[in-house]
Protein backbone atom coordinates (compact mmCIF):
# COMPACT_ATOMS: atom_id res chain seq x y z
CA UNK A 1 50.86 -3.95 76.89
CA UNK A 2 52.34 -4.16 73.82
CA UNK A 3 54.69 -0.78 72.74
CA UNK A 4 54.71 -1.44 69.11
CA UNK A 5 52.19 -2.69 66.54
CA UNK A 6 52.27 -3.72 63.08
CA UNK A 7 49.80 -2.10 60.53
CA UNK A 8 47.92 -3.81 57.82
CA UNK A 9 50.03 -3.89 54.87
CA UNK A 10 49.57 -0.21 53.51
CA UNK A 11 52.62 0.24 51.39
CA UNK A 12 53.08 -0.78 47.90
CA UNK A 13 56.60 -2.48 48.49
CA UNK A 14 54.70 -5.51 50.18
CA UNK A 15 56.79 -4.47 53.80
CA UNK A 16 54.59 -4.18 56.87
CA UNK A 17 54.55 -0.79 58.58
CA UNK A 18 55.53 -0.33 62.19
CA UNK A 19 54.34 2.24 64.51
CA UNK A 20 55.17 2.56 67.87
CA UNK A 21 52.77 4.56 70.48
CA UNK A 22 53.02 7.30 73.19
CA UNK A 23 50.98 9.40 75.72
CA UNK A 24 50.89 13.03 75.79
CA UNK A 25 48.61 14.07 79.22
CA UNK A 26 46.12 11.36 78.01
CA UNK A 27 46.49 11.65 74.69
CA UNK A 28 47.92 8.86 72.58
CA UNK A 29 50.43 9.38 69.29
CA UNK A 30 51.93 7.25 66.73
CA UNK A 31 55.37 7.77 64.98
CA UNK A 32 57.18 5.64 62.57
CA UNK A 33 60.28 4.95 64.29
CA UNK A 34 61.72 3.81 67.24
CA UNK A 35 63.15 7.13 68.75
CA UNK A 36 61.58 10.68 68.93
CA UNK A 37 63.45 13.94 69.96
CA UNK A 38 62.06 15.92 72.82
CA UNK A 39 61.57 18.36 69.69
CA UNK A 40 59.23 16.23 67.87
CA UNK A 41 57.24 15.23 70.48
CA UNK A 42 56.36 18.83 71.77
CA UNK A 43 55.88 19.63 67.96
CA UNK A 44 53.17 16.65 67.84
CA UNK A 45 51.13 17.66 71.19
CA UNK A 46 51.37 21.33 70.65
CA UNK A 47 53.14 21.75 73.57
CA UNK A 48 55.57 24.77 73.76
CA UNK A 49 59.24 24.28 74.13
CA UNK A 50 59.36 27.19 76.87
CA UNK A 51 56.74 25.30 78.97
CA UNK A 52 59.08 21.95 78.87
CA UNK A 53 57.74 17.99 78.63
CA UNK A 54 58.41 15.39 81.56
CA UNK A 55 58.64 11.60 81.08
CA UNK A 56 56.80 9.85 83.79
CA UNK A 57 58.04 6.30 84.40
CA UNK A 58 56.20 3.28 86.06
CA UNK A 59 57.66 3.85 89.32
CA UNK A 60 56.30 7.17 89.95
CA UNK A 61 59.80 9.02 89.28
CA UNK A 62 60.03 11.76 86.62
CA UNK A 63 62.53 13.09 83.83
CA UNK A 64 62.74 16.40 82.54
CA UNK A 65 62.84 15.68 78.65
CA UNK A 66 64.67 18.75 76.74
CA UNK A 67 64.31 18.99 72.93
CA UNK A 68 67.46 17.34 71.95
CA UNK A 69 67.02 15.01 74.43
CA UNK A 70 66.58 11.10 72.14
CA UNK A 71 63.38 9.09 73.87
CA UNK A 72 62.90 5.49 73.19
CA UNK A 73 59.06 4.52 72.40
CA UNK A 74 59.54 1.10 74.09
CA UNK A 75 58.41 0.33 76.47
CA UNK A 76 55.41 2.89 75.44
CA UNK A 77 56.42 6.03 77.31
CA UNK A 78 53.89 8.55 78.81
CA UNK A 79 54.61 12.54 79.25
CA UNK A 80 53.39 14.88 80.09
CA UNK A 81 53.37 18.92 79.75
CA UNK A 82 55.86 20.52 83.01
CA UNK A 83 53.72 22.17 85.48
CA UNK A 84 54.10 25.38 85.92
CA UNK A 85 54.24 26.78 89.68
CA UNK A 86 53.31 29.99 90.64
CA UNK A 87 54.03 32.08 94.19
CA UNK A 88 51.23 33.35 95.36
């Protein structure tokens, strides 16, 4: 699958516009460059810092993401909101 796609030319300059892709518990989102803070991608799902954001990998494993933490959108990374676990 491809991580990154080039946009019809939209920009005045001539360039082509990149935009790479992630997943957000099933929801996909764009941003224009190649790294996103933890920050920014709670910011763009809504998701609050105090509930947390794990990166799930191909293999199953999973990452605890903080908001300073630097993600790279390739391969196309999927996340999604921490669970939260209650005793009961």
């Amino acid at each position: 699958m491809s991580t990154q796609t080039e946009h019809a030319d939209t920009r005045t300059d001539g360039k082509r516009h990149q935009t790479w892709f992630f997943d957000v518990d099933g929801t996909t989102y764009e941003h224009d460059r190649p790294k996103i803070t933890g920050a920014q991608i709670m910011e763009l799902a809504g998701i609050d810092p105090a509930d947390g954001l794990v990166q799930c990998f191909e293999d199953g494993s999973q990452q605890t993401v903080r908001p300073e933490d630097v993600v790279h959108l390739v391969p196309r990374p999927r996340f999604r909101k921490r669970p939260r676990f209650k005793r009961g």
